[in-house]
Protein backbone atom coordinates (compact mmCIF):
# COMPACT_ATOMS: atom_id res chain seq x y z
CA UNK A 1 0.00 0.00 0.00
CA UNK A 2 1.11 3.48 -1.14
CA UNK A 3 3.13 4.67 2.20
CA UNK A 4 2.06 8.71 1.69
CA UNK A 5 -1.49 7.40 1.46
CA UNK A 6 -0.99 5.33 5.25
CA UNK A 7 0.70 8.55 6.51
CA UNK A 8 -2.45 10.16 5.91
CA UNK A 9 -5.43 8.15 6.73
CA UNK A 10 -3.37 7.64 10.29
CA UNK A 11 -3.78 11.41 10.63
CA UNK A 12 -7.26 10.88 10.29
CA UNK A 13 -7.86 8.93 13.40
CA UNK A 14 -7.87 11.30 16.80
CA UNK A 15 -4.53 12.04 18.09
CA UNK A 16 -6.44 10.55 21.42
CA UNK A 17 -6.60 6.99 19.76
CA UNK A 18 -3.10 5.96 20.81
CA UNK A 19 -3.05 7.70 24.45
CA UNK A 20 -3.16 6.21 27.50
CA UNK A 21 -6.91 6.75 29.18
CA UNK A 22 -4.68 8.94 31.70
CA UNK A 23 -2.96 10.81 28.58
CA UNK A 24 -6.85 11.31 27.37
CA UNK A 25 -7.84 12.63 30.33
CA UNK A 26 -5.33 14.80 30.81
CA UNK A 27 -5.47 16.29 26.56
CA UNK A 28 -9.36 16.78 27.29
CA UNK A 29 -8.69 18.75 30.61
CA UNK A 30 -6.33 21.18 28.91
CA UNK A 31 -8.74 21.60 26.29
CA UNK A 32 -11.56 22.93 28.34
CA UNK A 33 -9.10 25.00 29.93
CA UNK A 34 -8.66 27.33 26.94
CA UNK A 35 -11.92 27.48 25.58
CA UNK A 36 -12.29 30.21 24.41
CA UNK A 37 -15.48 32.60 25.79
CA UNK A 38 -15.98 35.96 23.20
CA UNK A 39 -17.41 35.76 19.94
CA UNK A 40 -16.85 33.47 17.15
CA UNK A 41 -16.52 33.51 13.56
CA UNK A 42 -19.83 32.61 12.05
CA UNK A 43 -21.58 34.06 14.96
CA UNK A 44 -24.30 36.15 12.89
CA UNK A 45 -26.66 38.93 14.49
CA UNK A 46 -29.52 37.82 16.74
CA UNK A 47 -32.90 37.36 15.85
CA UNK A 48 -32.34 37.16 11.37
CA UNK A 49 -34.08 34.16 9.84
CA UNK A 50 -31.85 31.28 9.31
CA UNK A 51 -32.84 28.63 6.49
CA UNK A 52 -31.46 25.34 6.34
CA UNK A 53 -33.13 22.74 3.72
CA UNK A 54 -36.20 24.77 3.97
CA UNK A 55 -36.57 24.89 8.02
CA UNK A 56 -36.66 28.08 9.10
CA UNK A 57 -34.59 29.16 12.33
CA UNK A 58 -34.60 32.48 14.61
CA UNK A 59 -30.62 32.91 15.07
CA UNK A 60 -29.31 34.08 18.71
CA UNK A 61 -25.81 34.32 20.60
CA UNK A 62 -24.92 30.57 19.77
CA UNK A 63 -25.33 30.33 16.13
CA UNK A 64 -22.30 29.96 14.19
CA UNK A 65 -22.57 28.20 11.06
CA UNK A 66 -20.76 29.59 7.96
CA UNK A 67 -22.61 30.03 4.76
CA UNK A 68 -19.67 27.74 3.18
CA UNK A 69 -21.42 24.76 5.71
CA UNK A 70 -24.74 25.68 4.97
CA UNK A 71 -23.81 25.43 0.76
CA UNK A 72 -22.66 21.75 1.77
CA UNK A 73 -25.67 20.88 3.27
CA UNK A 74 -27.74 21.80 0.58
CA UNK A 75 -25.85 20.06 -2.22
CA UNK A 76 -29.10 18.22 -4.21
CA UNK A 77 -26.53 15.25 -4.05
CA UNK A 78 -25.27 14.01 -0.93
CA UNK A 79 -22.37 11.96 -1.19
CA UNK A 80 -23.16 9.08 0.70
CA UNK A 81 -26.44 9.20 -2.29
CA UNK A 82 -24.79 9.54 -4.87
CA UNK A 83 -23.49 6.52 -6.87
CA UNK A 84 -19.79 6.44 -8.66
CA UNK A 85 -18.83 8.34 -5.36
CA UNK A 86 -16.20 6.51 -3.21
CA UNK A 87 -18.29 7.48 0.36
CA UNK A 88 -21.56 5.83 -1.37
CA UNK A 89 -19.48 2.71 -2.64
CA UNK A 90 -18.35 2.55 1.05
CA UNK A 91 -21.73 3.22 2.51
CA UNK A 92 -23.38 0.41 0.10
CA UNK A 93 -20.07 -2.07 0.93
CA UNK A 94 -21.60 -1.72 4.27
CA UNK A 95 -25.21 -1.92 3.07
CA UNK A 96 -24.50 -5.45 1.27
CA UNK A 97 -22.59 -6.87 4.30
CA UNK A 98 -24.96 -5.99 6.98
CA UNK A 99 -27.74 -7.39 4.54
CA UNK A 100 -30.70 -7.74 6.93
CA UNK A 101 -30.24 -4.49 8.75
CA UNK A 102 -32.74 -1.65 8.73
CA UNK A 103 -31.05 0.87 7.12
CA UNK A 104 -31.99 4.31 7.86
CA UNK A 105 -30.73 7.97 6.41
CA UNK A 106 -32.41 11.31 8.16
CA UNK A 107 -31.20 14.13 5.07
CA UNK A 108 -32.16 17.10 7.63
CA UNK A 109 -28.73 17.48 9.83
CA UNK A 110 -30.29 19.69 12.48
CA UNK A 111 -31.15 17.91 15.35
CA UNK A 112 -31.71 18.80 18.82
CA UNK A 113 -29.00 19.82 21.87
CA UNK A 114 -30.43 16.70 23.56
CA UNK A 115 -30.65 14.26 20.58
CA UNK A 116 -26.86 15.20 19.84
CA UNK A 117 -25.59 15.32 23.35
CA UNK A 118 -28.05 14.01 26.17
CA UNK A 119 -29.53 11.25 24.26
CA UNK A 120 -26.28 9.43 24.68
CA UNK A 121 -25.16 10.30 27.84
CA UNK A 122 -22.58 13.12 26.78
CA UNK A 123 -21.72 14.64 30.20
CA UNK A 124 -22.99 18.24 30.36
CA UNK A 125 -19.19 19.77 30.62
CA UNK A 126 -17.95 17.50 27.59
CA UNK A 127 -16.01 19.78 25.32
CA UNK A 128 -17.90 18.73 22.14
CA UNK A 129 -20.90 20.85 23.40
CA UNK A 130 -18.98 23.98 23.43
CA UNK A 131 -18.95 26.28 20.21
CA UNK A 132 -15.66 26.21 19.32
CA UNK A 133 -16.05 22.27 18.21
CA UNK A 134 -19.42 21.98 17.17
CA UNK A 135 -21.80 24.05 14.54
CA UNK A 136 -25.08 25.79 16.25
CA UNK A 137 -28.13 26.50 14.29
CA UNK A 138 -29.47 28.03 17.78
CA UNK A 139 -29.24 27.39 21.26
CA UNK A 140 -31.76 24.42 21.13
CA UNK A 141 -30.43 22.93 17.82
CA UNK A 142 -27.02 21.86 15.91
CA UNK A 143 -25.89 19.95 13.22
CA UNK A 144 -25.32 16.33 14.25
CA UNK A 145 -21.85 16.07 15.13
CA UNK A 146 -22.30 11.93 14.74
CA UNK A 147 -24.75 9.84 13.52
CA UNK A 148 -25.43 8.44 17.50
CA UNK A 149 -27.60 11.59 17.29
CA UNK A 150 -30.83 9.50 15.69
CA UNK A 151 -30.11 6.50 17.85
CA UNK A 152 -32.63 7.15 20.19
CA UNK A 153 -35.27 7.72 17.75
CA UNK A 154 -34.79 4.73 15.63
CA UNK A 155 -34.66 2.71 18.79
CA UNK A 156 -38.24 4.48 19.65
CA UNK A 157 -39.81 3.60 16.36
CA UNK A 158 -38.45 0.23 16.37
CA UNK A 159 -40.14 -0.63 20.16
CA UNK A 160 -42.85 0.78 19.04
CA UNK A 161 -43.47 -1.44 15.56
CA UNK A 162 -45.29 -4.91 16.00
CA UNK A 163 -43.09 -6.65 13.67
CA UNK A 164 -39.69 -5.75 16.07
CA UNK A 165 -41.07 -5.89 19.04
CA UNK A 166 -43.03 -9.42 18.34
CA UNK A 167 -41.56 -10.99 15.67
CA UNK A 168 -37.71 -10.20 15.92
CA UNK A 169 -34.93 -8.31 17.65
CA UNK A 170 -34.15 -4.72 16.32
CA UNK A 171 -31.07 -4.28 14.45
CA UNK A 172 -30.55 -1.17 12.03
CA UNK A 173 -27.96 1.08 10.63
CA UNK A 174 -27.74 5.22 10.34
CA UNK A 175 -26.05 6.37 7.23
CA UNK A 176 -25.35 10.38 7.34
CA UNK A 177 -23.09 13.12 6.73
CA UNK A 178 -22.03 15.04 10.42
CA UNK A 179 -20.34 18.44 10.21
CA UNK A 180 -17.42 19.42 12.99
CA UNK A 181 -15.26 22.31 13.49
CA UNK A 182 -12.22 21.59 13.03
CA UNK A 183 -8.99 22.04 11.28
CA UNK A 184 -8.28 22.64 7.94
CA UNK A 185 -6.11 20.13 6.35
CA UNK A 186 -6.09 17.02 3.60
CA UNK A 187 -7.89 14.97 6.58
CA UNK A 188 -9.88 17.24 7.97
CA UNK A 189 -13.19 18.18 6.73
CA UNK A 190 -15.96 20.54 8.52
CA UNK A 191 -18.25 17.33 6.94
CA UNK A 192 -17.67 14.12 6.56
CA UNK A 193 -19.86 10.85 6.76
CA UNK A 194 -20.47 7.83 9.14
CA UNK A 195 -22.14 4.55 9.87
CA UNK A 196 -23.56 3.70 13.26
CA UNK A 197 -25.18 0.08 13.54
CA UNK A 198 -26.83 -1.36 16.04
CA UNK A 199 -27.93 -4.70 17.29
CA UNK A 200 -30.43 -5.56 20.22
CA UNK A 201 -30.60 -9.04 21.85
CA UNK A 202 -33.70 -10.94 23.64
CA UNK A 203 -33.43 -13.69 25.57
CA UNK A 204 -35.81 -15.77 23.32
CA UNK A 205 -34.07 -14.42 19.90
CA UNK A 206 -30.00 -14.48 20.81
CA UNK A 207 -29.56 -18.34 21.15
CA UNK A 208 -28.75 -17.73 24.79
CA UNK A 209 -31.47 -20.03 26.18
CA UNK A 210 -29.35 -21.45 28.81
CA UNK A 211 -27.99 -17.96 29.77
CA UNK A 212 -30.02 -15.24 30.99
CA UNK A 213 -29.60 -11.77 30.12
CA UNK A 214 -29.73 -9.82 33.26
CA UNK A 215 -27.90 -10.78 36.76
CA UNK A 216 -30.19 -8.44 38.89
CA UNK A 217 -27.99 -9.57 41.75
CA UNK A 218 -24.84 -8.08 39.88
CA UNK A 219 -25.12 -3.95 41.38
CA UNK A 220 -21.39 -3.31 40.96
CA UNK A 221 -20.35 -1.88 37.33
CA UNK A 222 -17.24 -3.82 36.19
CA UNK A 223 -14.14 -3.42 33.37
CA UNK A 224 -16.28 -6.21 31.74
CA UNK A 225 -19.97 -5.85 32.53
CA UNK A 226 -22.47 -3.15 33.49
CA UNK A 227 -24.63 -3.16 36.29
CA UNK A 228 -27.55 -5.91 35.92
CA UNK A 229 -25.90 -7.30 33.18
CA UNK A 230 -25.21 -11.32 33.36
CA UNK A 231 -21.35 -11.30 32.45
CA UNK A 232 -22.40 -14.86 30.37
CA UNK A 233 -24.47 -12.67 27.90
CA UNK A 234 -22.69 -10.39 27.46
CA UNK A 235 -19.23 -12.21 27.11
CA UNK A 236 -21.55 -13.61 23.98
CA UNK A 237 -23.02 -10.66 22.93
CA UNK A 238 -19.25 -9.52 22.93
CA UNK A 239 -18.03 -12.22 20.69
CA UNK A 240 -21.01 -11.80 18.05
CA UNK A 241 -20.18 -7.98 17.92
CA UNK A 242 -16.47 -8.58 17.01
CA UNK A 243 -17.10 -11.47 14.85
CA UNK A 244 -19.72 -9.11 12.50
CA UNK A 245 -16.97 -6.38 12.38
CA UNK A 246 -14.01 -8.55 11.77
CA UNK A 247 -15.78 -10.05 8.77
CA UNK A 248 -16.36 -6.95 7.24
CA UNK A 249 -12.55 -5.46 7.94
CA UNK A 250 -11.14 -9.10 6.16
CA UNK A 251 -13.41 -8.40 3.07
CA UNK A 252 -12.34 -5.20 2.65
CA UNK A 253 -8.23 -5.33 3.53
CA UNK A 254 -7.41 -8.75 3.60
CA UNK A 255 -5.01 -8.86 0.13
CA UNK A 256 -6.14 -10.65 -3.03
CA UNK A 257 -2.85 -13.53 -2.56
CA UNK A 258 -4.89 -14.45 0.75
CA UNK A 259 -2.84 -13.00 3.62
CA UNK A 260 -5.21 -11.87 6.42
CA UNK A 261 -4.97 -7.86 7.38
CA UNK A 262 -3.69 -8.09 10.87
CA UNK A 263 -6.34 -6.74 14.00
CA UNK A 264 -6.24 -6.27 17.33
CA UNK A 265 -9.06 -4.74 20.00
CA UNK A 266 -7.93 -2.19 22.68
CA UNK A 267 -9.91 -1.00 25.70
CA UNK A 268 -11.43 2.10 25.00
CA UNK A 269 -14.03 4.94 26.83
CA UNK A 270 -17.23 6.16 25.01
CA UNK A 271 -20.00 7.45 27.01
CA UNK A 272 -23.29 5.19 25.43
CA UNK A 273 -21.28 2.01 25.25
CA UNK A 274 -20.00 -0.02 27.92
CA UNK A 275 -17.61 -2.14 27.93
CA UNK A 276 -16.29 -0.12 24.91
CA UNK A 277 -13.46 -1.51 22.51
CA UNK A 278 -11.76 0.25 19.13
CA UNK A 279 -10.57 -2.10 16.53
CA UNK A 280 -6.79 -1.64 14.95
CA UNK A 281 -5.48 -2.87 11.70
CA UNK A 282 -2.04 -3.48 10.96
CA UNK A 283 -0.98 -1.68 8.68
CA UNK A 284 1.55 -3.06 5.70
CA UNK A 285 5.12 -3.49 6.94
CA UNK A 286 8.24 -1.17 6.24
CA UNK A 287 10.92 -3.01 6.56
CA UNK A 288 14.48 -1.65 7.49
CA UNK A 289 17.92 -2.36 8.97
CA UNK A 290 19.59 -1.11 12.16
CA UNK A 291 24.02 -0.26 12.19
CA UNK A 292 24.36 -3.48 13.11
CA UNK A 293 21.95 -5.11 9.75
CA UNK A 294 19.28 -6.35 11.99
CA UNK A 295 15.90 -6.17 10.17
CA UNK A 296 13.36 -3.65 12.29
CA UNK A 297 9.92 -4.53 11.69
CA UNK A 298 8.16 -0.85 11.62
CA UNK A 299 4.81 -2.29 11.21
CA UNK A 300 1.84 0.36 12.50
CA UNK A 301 -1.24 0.18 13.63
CA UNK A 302 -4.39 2.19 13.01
CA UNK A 303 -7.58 2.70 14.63
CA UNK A 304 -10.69 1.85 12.38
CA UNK A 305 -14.02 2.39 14.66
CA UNK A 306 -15.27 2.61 18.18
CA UNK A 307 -17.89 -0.39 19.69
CA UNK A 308 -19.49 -1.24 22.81
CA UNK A 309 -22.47 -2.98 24.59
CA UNK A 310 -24.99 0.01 24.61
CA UNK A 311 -25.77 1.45 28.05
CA UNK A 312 -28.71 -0.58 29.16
CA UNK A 313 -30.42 3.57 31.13
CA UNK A 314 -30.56 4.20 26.89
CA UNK A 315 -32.59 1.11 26.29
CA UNK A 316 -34.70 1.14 29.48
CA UNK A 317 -35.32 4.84 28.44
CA UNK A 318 -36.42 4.06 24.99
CA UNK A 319 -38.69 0.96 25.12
CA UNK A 320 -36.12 -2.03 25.11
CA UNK A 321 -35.86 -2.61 28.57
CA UNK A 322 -35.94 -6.49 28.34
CA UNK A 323 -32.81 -6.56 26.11
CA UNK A 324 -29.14 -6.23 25.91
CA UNK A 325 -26.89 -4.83 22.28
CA UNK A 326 -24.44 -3.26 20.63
CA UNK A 327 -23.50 -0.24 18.76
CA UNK A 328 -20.83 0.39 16.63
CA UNK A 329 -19.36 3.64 13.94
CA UNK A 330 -17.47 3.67 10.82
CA UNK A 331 -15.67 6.39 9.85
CA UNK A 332 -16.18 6.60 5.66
CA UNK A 333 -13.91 8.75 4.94
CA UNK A 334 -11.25 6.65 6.85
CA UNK A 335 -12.29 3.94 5.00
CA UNK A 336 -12.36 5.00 1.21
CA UNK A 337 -9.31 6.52 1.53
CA UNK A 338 -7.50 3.78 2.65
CA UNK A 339 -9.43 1.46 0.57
CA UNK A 340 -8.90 3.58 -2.48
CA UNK A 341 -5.54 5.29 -1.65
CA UNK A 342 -7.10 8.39 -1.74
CA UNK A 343 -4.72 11.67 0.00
CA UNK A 344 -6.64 14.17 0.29
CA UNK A 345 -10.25 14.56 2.45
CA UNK A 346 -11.52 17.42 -0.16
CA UNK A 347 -11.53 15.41 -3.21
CA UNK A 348 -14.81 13.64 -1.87
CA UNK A 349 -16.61 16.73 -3.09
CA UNK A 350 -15.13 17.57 -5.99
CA UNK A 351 -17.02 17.65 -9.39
CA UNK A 352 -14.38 17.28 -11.05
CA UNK A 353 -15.13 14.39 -13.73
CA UNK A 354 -11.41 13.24 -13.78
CA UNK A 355 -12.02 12.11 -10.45
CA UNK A 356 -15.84 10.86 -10.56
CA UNK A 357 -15.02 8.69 -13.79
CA UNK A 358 -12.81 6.70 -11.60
CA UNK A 359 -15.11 4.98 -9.35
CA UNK A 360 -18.57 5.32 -11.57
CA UNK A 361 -18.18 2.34 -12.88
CA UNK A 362 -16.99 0.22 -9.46
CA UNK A 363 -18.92 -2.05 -7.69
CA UNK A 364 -18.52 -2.56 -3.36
CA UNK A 365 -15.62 -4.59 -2.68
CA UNK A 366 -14.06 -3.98 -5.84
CA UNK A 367 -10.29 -3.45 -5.51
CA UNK A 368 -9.14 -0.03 -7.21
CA UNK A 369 -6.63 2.55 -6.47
CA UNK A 370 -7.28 6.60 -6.87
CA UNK A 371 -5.03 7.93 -9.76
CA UNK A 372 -4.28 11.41 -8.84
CA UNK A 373 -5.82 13.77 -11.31
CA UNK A 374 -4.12 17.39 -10.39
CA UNK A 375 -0.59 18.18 -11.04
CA UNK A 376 -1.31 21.52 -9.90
CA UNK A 377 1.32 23.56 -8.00
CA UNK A 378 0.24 24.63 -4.41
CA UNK A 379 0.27 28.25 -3.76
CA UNK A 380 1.90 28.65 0.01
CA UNK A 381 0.98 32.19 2.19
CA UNK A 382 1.62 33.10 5.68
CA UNK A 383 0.25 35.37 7.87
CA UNK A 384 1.25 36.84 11.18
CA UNK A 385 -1.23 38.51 13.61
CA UNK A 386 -1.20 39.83 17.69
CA UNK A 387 -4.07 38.61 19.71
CA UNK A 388 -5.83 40.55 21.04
CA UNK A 389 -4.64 42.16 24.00
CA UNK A 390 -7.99 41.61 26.36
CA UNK A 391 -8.26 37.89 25.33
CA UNK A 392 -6.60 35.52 27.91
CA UNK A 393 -7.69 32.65 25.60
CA UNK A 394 -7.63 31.67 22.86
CA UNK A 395 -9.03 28.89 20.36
CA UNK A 396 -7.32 28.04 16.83
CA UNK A 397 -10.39 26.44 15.60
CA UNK A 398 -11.97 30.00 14.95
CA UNK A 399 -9.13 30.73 12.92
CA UNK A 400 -9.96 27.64 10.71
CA UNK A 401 -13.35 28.55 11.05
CA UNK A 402 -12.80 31.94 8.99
CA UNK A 403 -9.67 30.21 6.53
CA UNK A 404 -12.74 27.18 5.78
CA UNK A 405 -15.66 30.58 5.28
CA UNK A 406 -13.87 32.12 2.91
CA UNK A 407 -11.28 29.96 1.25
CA UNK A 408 -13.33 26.99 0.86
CA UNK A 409 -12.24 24.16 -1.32
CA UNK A 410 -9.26 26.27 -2.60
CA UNK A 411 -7.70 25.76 1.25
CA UNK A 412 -5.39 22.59 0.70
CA UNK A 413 -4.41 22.79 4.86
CA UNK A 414 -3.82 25.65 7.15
CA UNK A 415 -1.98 25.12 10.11
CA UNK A 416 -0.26 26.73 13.18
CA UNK A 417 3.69 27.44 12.00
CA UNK A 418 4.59 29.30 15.10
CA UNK A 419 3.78 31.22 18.55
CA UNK A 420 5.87 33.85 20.02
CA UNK A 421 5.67 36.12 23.01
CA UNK A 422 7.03 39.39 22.99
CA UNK A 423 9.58 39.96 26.02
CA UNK A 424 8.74 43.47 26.83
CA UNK A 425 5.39 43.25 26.99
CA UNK A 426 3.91 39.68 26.73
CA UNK A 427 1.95 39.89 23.80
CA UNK A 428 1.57 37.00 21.79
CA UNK A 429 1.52 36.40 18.30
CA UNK A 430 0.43 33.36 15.98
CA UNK A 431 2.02 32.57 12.35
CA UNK A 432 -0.29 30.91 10.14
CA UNK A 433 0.61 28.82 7.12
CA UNK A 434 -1.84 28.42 4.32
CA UNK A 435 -1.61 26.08 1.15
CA UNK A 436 -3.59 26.60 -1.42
CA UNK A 437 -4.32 24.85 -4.65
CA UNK A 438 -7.10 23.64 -6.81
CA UNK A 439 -7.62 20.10 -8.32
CA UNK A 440 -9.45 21.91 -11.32
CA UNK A 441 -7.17 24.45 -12.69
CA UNK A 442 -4.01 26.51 -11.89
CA UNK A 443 -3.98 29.26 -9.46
CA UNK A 444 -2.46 32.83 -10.23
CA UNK A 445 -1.23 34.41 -7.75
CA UNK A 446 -3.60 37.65 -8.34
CA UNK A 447 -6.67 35.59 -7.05
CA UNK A 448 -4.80 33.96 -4.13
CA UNK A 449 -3.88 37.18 -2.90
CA UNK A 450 -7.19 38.48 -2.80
CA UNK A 451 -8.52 35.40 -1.08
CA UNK A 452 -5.63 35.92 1.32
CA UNK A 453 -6.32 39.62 2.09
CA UNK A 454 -10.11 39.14 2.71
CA UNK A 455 -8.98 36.58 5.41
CA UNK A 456 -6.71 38.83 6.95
CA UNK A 457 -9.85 41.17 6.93
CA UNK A 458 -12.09 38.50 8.48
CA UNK A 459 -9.46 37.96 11.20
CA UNK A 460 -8.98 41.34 12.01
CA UNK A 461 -12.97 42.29 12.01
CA UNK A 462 -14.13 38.95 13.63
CA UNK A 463 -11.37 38.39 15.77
CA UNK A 464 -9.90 41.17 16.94
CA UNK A 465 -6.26 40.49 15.81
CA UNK A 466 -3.47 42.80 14.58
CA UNK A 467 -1.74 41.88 11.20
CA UNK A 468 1.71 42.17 11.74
């Protein structure tokens, strides 16, 4: 596998994903330390009319969505709908493996504070509520950050249909696109796509009829088992879970001589699931020698999605009290680009027909690899600003916010090049880096420039910072 294409797609998975639960802890602690409290770019004056796929909303002191966002959402063809696209050949991969699963797709990406955060148990400090990580329509509503968002409700219709509840145990999938803020890079997208699936056990549907599914003897929350769960069940519910996801990872990257793509499950934390596991993939081996000639195996691994054993308060809360399941997420993105050896994030949304042509003719599971369509040359500016002198902190993510707003799809990756403080008086000031370049044409450096100025204007007006 193309080693520039691995270097990316590990980029792609949270920084967190290799950290010690101590290490998390600690990155997440810092992080709500600097969040940052005055206004941010996006933030548009209270009480206009706000219109997003023809729902109309009142805006106040949280919204922050950029038009650029907005324009995404509205696209009349979603990716993950849209066949010859690598995200839909990923989404349908995942369609045709988990055959007999509902699968359901909500188009509208508004959803409520609670169906985004309380609905699965996101603790009301988390950082992902704040604004500086995730998009608000208004106070009461944002665009769904993950697809865990509509778990609740399909869980609700499903208790609530004859056929489920009577007849068979639920078990459906959510296919979306989610928007974050977030960086601006070739792996970092302010939307993006996932998969959540779900399966729900019974005692009279799991072939478990010598084990039953609740212990209510068992009070004390364990590594391995919630409270009321029977550790039996679930050790079986456990293995059923891994054995549907490892079947789908050895279709996809086992290689066509018949060598079996290395895995491995960690430990991991997510607030709906518990016990909670990631899955790792090894990736392909780059082999070198030491002084001495020794072969050094610098083999890698890479996190692929998060699982668990849903939080039995969710299904006592939504009309599945009397059973047990689990719930898992795909990343797409992670997985067409590695699948396809794709490098960069923005290409997804190109309509560019040198890239489209590629994949219209594919089929899931068909073995192909991207050939790069732009020999453009990148166009590379900096910029240098103070921060303001009243603002004791400070978030980067509103600078990406503004770079995203205004040089949309031209922005190849923006990124943080260096802080200093000035001795005499302790003023700070960030250096910016911005790439630019376009997979459709070349760029002079006339229009660049502009595009660069009116973000230097955006900084200065919406944040308060002095170009130096």
């Amino acid at each position: 596998m193309n080693q520039s294409v691995i270097h990316i797609i590990k980029n792609i998975t949270s920084a967190n994903s290799s950290r010690s639960l101590l290490q998390r802890f600690i990155a997440y602690s810092f992080r709500q330390s600097i969040r940052c409290k005055f206004k941010r770019f996006g933030d548009r004056p209270v009480g206009e009319s706000l219109k997003i796929l023809d729902r109309e909303y009142r805006t106040d002191e949280w919204t922050n969505i950029p038009d650029k966002v907005i324009d995404l959402i509205e696209r009349h063809d979603p990716l993950y709908k849209t066949p010859g696209n690598p995200i839909y050949l990923i989404a349908e991969s995942l369609r045709q493996h988990y055959t007999d699963f509902e699968c359901f797709q909500f188009r509208d990406p508004v959803v409520t504070t609670w169906q985004n955060f309380d609905s699965i148990l996101v603790p009301s400090d988390h950082v992902s509520r704040s604004k500086t990580d995730t998009f608000y329509v208004d106070k009461q509503h944002v665009l769904r950050s993950h697809t865990s968002a509509h778990q609740s409700e399909c869980f609700k219709r499903l208790a609530n249909t004859t056929k489920h509840q009577a007849l068979n145990d639920p078990k459906f999938m959510i296919i979306g696109d989610v928007y974050r803020r977030d960086e601006v890079n070739r792996t970092h997208h302010a939307a993006f796509h996932q998969a959540e699936i779900v399966q729900l056990y019974s005692e009279q549907h799991c072939r478990m009829a010598t084990t039953n599914l609740f212990d209510e003897s068992n009070e004390t929350r364990t590594d391995h088992c919630q409270e009321r769960h029977n550790l039996n069940a679930i050790r079986i519910v456990e293995n059923e879970l891994k054995s549907q996801v490892e079947s789908y990872i050895h279709l996809m990257f086992d290689s066509t001589d018949g060598d079996p793509i290395q895995m491995r499950w960690v430990p991991a934390y997510f607030p709906f699931t518990h016990p909670s596991w990631e899955l790792e993939i090894q990736l392909p081996r780059n082999k070198s020698t030491n002084d001495n000639g020794e072969d050094l195996d610098k083999s890698e691994w890479l996190e692929m999605l998060g699982c668990g054993i849903v939080e039995q308060s969710i299904l006592d809360r939504d009309g599945h009290s009397n059973r047990i399941g689990w719930a898992l997420g795909f990343g797409l993105e992670r997985l067409a680009m590695l699948y396809y050896a794709i490098p960069d994030i923005r290409l997804f949304w190109t309509r560019d027909t040198g890239f489209s042509v590629q994949f219209d003719r594919l089929k899931p599971f068909e073995r192909y690899r991207y050939r790069p369509i732009s020999a453009y040359p990148q166009k590379i500016f900096d910029i240098a600003f103070w921060l303001p002198a009243e603002c004791s902190e400070w978030s980067a993510n509103d600078v990406h916010a503004i770079i995203l707003e205004i040089g949309g799809h031209l922005v190849e990756q923006a990124h943080l090049m260096d802080e200093w403080t000035r001795p005499k008086d302790g003023r700070k000031s960030n250096c910016y880096r911005i790439v630019y370049r376009s997979h459709e044409r070349a760029l002079t450096n006339d229009e660049v420039n502009r595009i660069h100025h009116r973000i230097e204007q955006a900084l200065v007006k919406e944040l308060n910072v002095e170009i130096r």
